[in-house]
C-alpha atoms as a PDB file:
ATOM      1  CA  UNK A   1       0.000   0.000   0.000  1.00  0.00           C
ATOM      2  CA  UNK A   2       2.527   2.793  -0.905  1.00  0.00           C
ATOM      3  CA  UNK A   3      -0.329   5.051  -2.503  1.00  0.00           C
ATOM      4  CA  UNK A   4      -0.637   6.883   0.864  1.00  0.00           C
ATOM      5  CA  UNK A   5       2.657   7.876   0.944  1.00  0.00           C
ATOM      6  CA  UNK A   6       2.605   9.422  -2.884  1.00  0.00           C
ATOM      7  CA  UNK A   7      -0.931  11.591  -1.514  1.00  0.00           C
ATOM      8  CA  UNK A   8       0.037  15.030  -0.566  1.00  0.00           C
ATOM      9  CA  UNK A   9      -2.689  17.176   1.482  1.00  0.00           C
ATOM     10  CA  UNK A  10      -2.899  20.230   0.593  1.00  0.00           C
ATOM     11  CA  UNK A  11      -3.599  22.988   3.340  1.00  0.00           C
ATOM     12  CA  UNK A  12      -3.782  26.849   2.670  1.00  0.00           C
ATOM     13  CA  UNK A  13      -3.618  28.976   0.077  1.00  0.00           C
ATOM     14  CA  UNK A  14      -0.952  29.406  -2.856  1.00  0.00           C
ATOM     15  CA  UNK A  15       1.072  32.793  -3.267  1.00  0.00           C
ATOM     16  CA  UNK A  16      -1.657  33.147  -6.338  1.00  0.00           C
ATOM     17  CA  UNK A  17      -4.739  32.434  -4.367  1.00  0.00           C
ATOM     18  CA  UNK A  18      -3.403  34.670  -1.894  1.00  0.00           C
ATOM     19  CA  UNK A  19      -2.708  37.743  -4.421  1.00  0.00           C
ATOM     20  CA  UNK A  20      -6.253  37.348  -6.368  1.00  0.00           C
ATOM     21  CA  UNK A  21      -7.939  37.635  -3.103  1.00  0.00           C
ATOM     22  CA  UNK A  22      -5.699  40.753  -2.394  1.00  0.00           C
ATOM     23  CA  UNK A  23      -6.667  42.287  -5.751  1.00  0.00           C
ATOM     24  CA  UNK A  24     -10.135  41.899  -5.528  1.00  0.00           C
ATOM     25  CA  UNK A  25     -10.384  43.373  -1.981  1.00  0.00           C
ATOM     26  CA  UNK A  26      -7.996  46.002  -3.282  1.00  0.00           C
ATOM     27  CA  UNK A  27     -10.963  46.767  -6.242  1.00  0.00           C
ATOM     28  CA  UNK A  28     -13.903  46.623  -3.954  1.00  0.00           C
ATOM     29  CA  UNK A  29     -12.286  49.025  -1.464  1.00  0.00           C
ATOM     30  CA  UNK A  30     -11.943  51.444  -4.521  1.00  0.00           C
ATOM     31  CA  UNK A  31     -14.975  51.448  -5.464  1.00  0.00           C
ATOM     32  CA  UNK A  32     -16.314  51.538  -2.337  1.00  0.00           C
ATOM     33  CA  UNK A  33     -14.343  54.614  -0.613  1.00  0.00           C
ATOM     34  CA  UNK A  34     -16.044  57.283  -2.924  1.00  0.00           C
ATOM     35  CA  UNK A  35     -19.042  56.607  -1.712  1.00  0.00           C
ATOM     36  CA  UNK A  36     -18.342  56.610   1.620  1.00  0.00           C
ATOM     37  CA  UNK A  37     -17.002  59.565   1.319  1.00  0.00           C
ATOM     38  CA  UNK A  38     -20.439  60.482  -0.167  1.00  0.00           C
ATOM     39  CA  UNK A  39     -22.077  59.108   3.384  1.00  0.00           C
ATOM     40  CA  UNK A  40     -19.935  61.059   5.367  1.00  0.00           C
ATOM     41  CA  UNK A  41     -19.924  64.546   4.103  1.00  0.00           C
ATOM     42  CA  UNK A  42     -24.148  63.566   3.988  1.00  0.00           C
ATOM     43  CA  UNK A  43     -24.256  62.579   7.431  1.00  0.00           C
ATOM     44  CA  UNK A  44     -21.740  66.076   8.667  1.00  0.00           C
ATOM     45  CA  UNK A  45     -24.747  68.227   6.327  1.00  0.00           C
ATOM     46  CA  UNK A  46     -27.557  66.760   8.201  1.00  0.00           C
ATOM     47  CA  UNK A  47     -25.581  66.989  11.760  1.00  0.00           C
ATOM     48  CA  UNK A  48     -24.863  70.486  10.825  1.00  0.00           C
ATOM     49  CA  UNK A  49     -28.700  71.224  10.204  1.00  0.00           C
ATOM     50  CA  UNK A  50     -29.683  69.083  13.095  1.00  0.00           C
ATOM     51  CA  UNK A  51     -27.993  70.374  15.363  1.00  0.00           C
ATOM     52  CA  UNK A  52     -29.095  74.184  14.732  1.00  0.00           C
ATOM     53  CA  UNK A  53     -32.421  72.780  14.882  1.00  0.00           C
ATOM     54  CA  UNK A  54     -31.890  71.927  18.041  1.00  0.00           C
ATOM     55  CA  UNK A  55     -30.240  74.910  19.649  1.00  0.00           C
ATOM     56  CA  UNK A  56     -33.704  77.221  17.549  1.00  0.00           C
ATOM     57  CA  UNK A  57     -35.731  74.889  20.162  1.00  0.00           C
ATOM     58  CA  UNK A  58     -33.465  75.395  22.857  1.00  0.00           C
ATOM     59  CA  UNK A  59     -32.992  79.220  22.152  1.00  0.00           C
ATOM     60  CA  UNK A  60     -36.818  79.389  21.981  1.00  0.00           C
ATOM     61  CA  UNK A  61     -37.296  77.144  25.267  1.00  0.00           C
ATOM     62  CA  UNK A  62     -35.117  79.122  27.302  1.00  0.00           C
ATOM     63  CA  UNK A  63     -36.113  82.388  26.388  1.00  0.00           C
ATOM     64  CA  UNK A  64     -40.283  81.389  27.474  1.00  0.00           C
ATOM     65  CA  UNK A  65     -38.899  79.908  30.874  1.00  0.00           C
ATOM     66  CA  UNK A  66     -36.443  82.178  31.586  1.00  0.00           C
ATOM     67  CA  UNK A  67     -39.343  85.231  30.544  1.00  0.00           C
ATOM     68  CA  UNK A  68     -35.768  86.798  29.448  1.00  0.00           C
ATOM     69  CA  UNK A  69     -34.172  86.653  25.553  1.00  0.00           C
ATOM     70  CA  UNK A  70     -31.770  83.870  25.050  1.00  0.00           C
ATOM     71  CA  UNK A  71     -30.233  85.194  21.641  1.00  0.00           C
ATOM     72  CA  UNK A  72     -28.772  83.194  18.668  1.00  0.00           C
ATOM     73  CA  UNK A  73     -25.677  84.744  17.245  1.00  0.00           C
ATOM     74  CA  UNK A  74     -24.047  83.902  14.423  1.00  0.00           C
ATOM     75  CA  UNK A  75     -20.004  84.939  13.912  1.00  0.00           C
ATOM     76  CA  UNK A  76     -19.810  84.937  10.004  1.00  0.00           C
ATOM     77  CA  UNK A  77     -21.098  82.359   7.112  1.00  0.00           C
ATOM     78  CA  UNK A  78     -19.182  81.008   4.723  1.00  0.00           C
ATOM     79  CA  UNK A  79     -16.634  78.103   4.785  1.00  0.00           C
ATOM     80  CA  UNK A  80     -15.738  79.632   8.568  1.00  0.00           C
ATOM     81  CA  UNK A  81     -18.591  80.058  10.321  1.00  0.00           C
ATOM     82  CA  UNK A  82     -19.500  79.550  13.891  1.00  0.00           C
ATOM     83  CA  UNK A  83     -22.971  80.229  16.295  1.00  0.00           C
ATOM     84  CA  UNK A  84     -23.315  80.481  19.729  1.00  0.00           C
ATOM     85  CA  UNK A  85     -25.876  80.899  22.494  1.00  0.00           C
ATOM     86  CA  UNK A  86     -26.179  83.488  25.256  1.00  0.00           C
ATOM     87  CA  UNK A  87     -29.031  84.985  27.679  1.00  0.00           C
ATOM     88  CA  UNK A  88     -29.776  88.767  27.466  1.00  0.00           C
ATOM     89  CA  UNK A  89     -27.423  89.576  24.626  1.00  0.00           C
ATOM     90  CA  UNK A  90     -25.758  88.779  21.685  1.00  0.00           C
ATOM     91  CA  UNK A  91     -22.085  86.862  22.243  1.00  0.00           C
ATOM     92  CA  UNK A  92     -18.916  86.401  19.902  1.00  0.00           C
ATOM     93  CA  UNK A  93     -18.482  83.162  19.490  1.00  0.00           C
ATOM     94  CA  UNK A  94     -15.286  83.572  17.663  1.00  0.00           C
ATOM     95  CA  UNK A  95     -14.648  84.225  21.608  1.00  0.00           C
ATOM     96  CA  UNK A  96     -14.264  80.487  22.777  1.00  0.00           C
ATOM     97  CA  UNK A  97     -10.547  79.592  21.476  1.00  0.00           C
ATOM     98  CA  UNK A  98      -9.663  82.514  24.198  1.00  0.00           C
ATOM     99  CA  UNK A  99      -8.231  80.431  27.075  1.00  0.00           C
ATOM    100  CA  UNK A 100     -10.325  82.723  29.376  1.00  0.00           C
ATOM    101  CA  UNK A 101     -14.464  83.945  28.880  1.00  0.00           C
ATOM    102  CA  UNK A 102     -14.699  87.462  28.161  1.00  0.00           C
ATOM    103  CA  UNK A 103     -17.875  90.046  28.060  1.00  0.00           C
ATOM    104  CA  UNK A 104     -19.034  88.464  24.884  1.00  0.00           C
ATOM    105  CA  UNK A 105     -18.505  84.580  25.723  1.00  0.00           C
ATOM    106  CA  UNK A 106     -21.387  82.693  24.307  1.00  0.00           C
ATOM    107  CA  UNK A 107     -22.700  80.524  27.401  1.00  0.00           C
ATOM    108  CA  UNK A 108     -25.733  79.830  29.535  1.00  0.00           C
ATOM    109  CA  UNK A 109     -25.399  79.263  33.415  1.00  0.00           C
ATOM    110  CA  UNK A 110     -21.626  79.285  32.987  1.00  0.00           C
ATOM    111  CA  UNK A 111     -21.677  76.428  30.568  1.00  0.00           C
ATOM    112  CA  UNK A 112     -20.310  77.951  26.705  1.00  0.00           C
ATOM    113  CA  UNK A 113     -22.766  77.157  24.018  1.00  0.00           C
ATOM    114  CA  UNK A 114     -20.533  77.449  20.751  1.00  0.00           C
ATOM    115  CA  UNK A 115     -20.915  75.386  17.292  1.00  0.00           C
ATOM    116  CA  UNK A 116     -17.766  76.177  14.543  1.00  0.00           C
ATOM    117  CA  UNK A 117     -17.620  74.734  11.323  1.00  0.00           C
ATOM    118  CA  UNK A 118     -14.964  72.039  12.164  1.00  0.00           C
ATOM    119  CA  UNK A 119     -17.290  69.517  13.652  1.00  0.00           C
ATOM    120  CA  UNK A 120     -18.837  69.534  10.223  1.00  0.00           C
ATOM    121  CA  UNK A 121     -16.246  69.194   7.815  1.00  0.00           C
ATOM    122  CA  UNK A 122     -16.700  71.358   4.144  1.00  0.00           C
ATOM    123  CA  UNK A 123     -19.976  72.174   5.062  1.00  0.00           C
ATOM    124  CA  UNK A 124     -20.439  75.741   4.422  1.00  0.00           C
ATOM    125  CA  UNK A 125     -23.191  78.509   6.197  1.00  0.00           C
ATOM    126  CA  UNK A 126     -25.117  81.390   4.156  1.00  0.00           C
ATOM    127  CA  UNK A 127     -26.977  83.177   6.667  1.00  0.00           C
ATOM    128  CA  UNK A 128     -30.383  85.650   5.801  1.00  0.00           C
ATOM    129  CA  UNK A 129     -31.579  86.997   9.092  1.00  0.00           C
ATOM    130  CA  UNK A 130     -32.807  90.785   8.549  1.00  0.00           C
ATOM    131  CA  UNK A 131     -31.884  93.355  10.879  1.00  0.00           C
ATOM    132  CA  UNK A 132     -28.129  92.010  10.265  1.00  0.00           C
ATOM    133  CA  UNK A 133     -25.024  92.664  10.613  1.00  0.00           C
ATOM    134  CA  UNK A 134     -24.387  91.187  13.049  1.00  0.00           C
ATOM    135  CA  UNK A 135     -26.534  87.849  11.995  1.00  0.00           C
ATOM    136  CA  UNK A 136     -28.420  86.746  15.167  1.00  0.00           C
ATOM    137  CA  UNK A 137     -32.009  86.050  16.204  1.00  0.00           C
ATOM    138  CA  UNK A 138     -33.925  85.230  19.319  1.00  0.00           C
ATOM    139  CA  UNK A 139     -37.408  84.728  20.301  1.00  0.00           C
ATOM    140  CA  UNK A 140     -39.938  86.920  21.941  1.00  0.00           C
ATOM    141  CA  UNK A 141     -40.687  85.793  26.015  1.00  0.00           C
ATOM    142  CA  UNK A 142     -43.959  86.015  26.189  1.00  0.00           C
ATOM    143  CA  UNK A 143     -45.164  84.337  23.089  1.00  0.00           C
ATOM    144  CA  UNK A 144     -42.176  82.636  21.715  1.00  0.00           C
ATOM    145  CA  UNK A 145     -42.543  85.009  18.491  1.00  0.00           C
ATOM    146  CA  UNK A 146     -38.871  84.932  16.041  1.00  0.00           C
ATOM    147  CA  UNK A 147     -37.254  88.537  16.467  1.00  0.00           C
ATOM    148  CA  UNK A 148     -34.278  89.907  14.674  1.00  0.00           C
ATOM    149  CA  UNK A 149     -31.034  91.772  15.904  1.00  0.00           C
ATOM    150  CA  UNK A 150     -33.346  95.328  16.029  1.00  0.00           C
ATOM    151  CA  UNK A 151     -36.671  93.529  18.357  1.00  0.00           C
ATOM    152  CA  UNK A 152     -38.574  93.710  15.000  1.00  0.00           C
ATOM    153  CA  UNK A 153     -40.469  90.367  14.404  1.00  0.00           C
ATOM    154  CA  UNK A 154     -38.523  89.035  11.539  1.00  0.00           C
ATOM    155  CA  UNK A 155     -37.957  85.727   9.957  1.00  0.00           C
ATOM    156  CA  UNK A 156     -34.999  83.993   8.935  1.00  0.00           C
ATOM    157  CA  UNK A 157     -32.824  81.420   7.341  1.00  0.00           C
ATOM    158  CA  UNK A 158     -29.393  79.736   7.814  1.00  0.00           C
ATOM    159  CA  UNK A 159     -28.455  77.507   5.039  1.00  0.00           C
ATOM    160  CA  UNK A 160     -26.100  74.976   5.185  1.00  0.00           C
ATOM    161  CA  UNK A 161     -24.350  73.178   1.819  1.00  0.00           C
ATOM    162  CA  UNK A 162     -21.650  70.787   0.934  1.00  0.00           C
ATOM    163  CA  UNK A 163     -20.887  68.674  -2.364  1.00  0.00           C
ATOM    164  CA  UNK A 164     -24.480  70.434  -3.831  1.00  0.00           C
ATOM    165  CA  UNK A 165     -26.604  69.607  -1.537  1.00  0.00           C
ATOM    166  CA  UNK A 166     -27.976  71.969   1.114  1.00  0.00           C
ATOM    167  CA  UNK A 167     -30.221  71.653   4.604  1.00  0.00           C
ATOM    168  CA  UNK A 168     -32.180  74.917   5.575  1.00  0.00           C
ATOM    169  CA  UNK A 169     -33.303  76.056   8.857  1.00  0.00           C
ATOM    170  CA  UNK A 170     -36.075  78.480   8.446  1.00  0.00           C
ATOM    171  CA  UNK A 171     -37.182  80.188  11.655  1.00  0.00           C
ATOM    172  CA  UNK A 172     -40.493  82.154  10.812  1.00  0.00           C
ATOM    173  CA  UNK A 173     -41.740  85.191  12.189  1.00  0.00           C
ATOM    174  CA  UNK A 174     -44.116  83.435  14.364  1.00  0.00           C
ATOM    175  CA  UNK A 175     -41.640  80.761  15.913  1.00  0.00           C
ATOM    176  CA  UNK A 176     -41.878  77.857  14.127  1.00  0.00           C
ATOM    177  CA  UNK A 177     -38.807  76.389  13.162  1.00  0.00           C
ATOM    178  CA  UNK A 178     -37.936  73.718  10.648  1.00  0.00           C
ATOM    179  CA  UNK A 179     -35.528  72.277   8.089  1.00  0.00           C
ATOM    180  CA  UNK A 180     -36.182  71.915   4.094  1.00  0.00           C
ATOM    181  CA  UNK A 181     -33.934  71.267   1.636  1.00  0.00           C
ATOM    182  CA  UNK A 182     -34.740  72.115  -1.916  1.00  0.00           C
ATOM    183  CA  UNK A 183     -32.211  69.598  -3.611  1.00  0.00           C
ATOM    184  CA  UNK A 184     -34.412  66.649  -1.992  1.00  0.00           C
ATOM    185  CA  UNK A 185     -31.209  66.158   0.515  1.00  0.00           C
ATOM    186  CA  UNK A 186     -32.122  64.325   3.476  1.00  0.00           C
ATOM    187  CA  UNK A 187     -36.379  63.355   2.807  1.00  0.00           C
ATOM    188  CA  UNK A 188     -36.873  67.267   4.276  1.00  0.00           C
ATOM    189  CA  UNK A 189     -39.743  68.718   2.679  1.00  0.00           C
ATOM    190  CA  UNK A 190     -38.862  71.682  -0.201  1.00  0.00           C
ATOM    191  CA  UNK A 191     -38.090  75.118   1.108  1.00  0.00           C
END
Protein backbone atom coordinates (compact mmCIF):
# COMPACT_ATOMS: atom_id res chain seq x y z
CA UNK A 1 0.00 0.00 0.00
CA UNK A 2 2.53 2.79 -0.90
CA UNK A 3 -0.33 5.05 -2.50
CA UNK A 4 -0.64 6.88 0.86
CA UNK A 5 2.66 7.88 0.94
CA UNK A 6 2.61 9.42 -2.88
CA UNK A 7 -0.93 11.59 -1.51
CA UNK A 8 0.04 15.03 -0.57
CA UNK A 9 -2.69 17.18 1.48
CA UNK A 10 -2.90 20.23 0.59
CA UNK A 11 -3.60 22.99 3.34
CA UNK A 12 -3.78 26.85 2.67
CA UNK A 13 -3.62 28.98 0.08
CA UNK A 14 -0.95 29.41 -2.86
CA UNK A 15 1.07 32.79 -3.27
CA UNK A 16 -1.66 33.15 -6.34
CA UNK A 17 -4.74 32.43 -4.37
CA UNK A 18 -3.40 34.67 -1.89
CA UNK A 19 -2.71 37.74 -4.42
CA UNK A 20 -6.25 37.35 -6.37
CA UNK A 21 -7.94 37.63 -3.10
CA UNK A 22 -5.70 40.75 -2.39
CA UNK A 23 -6.67 42.29 -5.75
CA UNK A 24 -10.14 41.90 -5.53
CA UNK A 25 -10.38 43.37 -1.98
CA UNK A 26 -8.00 46.00 -3.28
CA UNK A 27 -10.96 46.77 -6.24
CA UNK A 28 -13.90 46.62 -3.95
CA UNK A 29 -12.29 49.03 -1.46
CA UNK A 30 -11.94 51.44 -4.52
CA UNK A 31 -14.98 51.45 -5.46
CA UNK A 32 -16.31 51.54 -2.34
CA UNK A 33 -14.34 54.61 -0.61
CA UNK A 34 -16.04 57.28 -2.92
CA UNK A 35 -19.04 56.61 -1.71
CA UNK A 36 -18.34 56.61 1.62
CA UNK A 37 -17.00 59.57 1.32
CA UNK A 38 -20.44 60.48 -0.17
CA UNK A 39 -22.08 59.11 3.38
CA UNK A 40 -19.94 61.06 5.37
CA UNK A 41 -19.92 64.55 4.10
CA UNK A 42 -24.15 63.57 3.99
CA UNK A 43 -24.26 62.58 7.43
CA UNK A 44 -21.74 66.08 8.67
CA UNK A 45 -24.75 68.23 6.33
CA UNK A 46 -27.56 66.76 8.20
CA UNK A 47 -25.58 66.99 11.76
CA UNK A 48 -24.86 70.49 10.83
CA UNK A 49 -28.70 71.22 10.20
CA UNK A 50 -29.68 69.08 13.09
CA UNK A 51 -27.99 70.37 15.36
CA UNK A 52 -29.09 74.18 14.73
CA UNK A 53 -32.42 72.78 14.88
CA UNK A 54 -31.89 71.93 18.04
CA UNK A 55 -30.24 74.91 19.65
CA UNK A 56 -33.70 77.22 17.55
CA UNK A 57 -35.73 74.89 20.16
CA UNK A 58 -33.47 75.40 22.86
CA UNK A 59 -32.99 79.22 22.15
CA UNK A 60 -36.82 79.39 21.98
CA UNK A 61 -37.30 77.14 25.27
CA UNK A 62 -35.12 79.12 27.30
CA UNK A 63 -36.11 82.39 26.39
CA UNK A 64 -40.28 81.39 27.47
CA UNK A 65 -38.90 79.91 30.87
CA UNK A 66 -36.44 82.18 31.59
CA UNK A 67 -39.34 85.23 30.54
CA UNK A 68 -35.77 86.80 29.45
CA UNK A 69 -34.17 86.65 25.55
CA UNK A 70 -31.77 83.87 25.05
CA UNK A 71 -30.23 85.19 21.64
CA UNK A 72 -28.77 83.19 18.67
CA UNK A 73 -25.68 84.74 17.25
CA UNK A 74 -24.05 83.90 14.42
CA UNK A 75 -20.00 84.94 13.91
CA UNK A 76 -19.81 84.94 10.00
CA UNK A 77 -21.10 82.36 7.11
CA UNK A 78 -19.18 81.01 4.72
CA UNK A 79 -16.63 78.10 4.79
CA UNK A 80 -15.74 79.63 8.57
CA UNK A 81 -18.59 80.06 10.32
CA UNK A 82 -19.50 79.55 13.89
CA UNK A 83 -22.97 80.23 16.30
CA UNK A 84 -23.32 80.48 19.73
CA UNK A 85 -25.88 80.90 22.49
CA UNK A 86 -26.18 83.49 25.26
CA UNK A 87 -29.03 84.99 27.68
CA UNK A 88 -29.78 88.77 27.47
CA UNK A 89 -27.42 89.58 24.63
CA UNK A 90 -25.76 88.78 21.68
CA UNK A 91 -22.08 86.86 22.24
CA UNK A 92 -18.92 86.40 19.90
CA UNK A 93 -18.48 83.16 19.49
CA UNK A 94 -15.29 83.57 17.66
CA UNK A 95 -14.65 84.23 21.61
CA UNK A 96 -14.26 80.49 22.78
CA UNK A 97 -10.55 79.59 21.48
CA UNK A 98 -9.66 82.51 24.20
CA UNK A 99 -8.23 80.43 27.08
CA UNK A 100 -10.33 82.72 29.38
CA UNK A 101 -14.46 83.94 28.88
CA UNK A 102 -14.70 87.46 28.16
CA UNK A 103 -17.88 90.05 28.06
CA UNK A 104 -19.03 88.46 24.88
CA UNK A 105 -18.50 84.58 25.72
CA UNK A 106 -21.39 82.69 24.31
CA UNK A 107 -22.70 80.52 27.40
CA UNK A 108 -25.73 79.83 29.53
CA UNK A 109 -25.40 79.26 33.41
CA UNK A 110 -21.63 79.28 32.99
CA UNK A 111 -21.68 76.43 30.57
CA UNK A 112 -20.31 77.95 26.71
CA UNK A 113 -22.77 77.16 24.02
CA UNK A 114 -20.53 77.45 20.75
CA UNK A 115 -20.92 75.39 17.29
CA UNK A 116 -17.77 76.18 14.54
CA UNK A 117 -17.62 74.73 11.32
CA UNK A 118 -14.96 72.04 12.16
CA UNK A 119 -17.29 69.52 13.65
CA UNK A 120 -18.84 69.53 10.22
CA UNK A 121 -16.25 69.19 7.81
CA UNK A 122 -16.70 71.36 4.14
CA UNK A 123 -19.98 72.17 5.06
CA UNK A 124 -20.44 75.74 4.42
CA UNK A 125 -23.19 78.51 6.20
CA UNK A 126 -25.12 81.39 4.16
CA UNK A 127 -26.98 83.18 6.67
CA UNK A 128 -30.38 85.65 5.80
CA UNK A 129 -31.58 87.00 9.09
CA UNK A 130 -32.81 90.79 8.55
CA UNK A 131 -31.88 93.35 10.88
CA UNK A 132 -28.13 92.01 10.27
CA UNK A 133 -25.02 92.66 10.61
CA UNK A 134 -24.39 91.19 13.05
CA UNK A 135 -26.53 87.85 12.00
CA UNK A 136 -28.42 86.75 15.17
CA UNK A 137 -32.01 86.05 16.20
CA UNK A 138 -33.93 85.23 19.32
CA UNK A 139 -37.41 84.73 20.30
CA UNK A 140 -39.94 86.92 21.94
CA UNK A 141 -40.69 85.79 26.01
CA UNK A 142 -43.96 86.01 26.19
CA UNK A 143 -45.16 84.34 23.09
CA UNK A 144 -42.18 82.64 21.71
CA UNK A 145 -42.54 85.01 18.49
CA UNK A 146 -38.87 84.93 16.04
CA UNK A 147 -37.25 88.54 16.47
CA UNK A 148 -34.28 89.91 14.67
CA UNK A 149 -31.03 91.77 15.90
CA UNK A 150 -33.35 95.33 16.03
CA UNK A 151 -36.67 93.53 18.36
CA UNK A 152 -38.57 93.71 15.00
CA UNK A 153 -40.47 90.37 14.40
CA UNK A 154 -38.52 89.04 11.54
CA UNK A 155 -37.96 85.73 9.96
CA UNK A 156 -35.00 83.99 8.94
CA UNK A 157 -32.82 81.42 7.34
CA UNK A 158 -29.39 79.74 7.81
CA UNK A 159 -28.46 77.51 5.04
CA UNK A 160 -26.10 74.98 5.18
CA UNK A 161 -24.35 73.18 1.82
CA UNK A 162 -21.65 70.79 0.93
CA UNK A 163 -20.89 68.67 -2.36
CA UNK A 164 -24.48 70.43 -3.83
CA UNK A 165 -26.60 69.61 -1.54
CA UNK A 166 -27.98 71.97 1.11
CA UNK A 167 -30.22 71.65 4.60
CA UNK A 168 -32.18 74.92 5.57
CA UNK A 169 -33.30 76.06 8.86
CA UNK A 170 -36.07 78.48 8.45
CA UNK A 171 -37.18 80.19 11.65
CA UNK A 172 -40.49 82.15 10.81
CA UNK A 173 -41.74 85.19 12.19
CA UNK A 174 -44.12 83.44 14.36
CA UNK A 175 -41.64 80.76 15.91
CA UNK A 176 -41.88 77.86 14.13
CA UNK A 177 -38.81 76.39 13.16
CA UNK A 178 -37.94 73.72 10.65
CA UNK A 179 -35.53 72.28 8.09
CA UNK A 180 -36.18 71.92 4.09
CA UNK A 181 -33.93 71.27 1.64
CA UNK A 182 -34.74 72.12 -1.92
CA UNK A 183 -32.21 69.60 -3.61
CA UNK A 184 -34.41 66.65 -1.99
CA UNK A 185 -31.21 66.16 0.52
CA UNK A 186 -32.12 64.32 3.48
CA UNK A 187 -36.38 63.35 2.81
CA UNK A 188 -36.87 67.27 4.28
CA UNK A 189 -39.74 68.72 2.68
CA UNK A 190 -38.86 71.68 -0.20
CA UNK A 191 -38.09 75.12 1.11
Amino acid sequence: MDLKKHQHSHQGFTLIELLIVVVVLGVLVAIAAPAMNQVLEGRKLKGAAENLYADFLFAKTETIKRNNNVILSFGSSGSNWCYGLREGANCDCTNALLPTPTATTCSIDGVEKVVTNGQYGNTTLILSFPGGPPEETGFEPLRGFSENSSGSFANGTATFSNNGREAAVVASTLGRVRICSNTGFGGYDPC
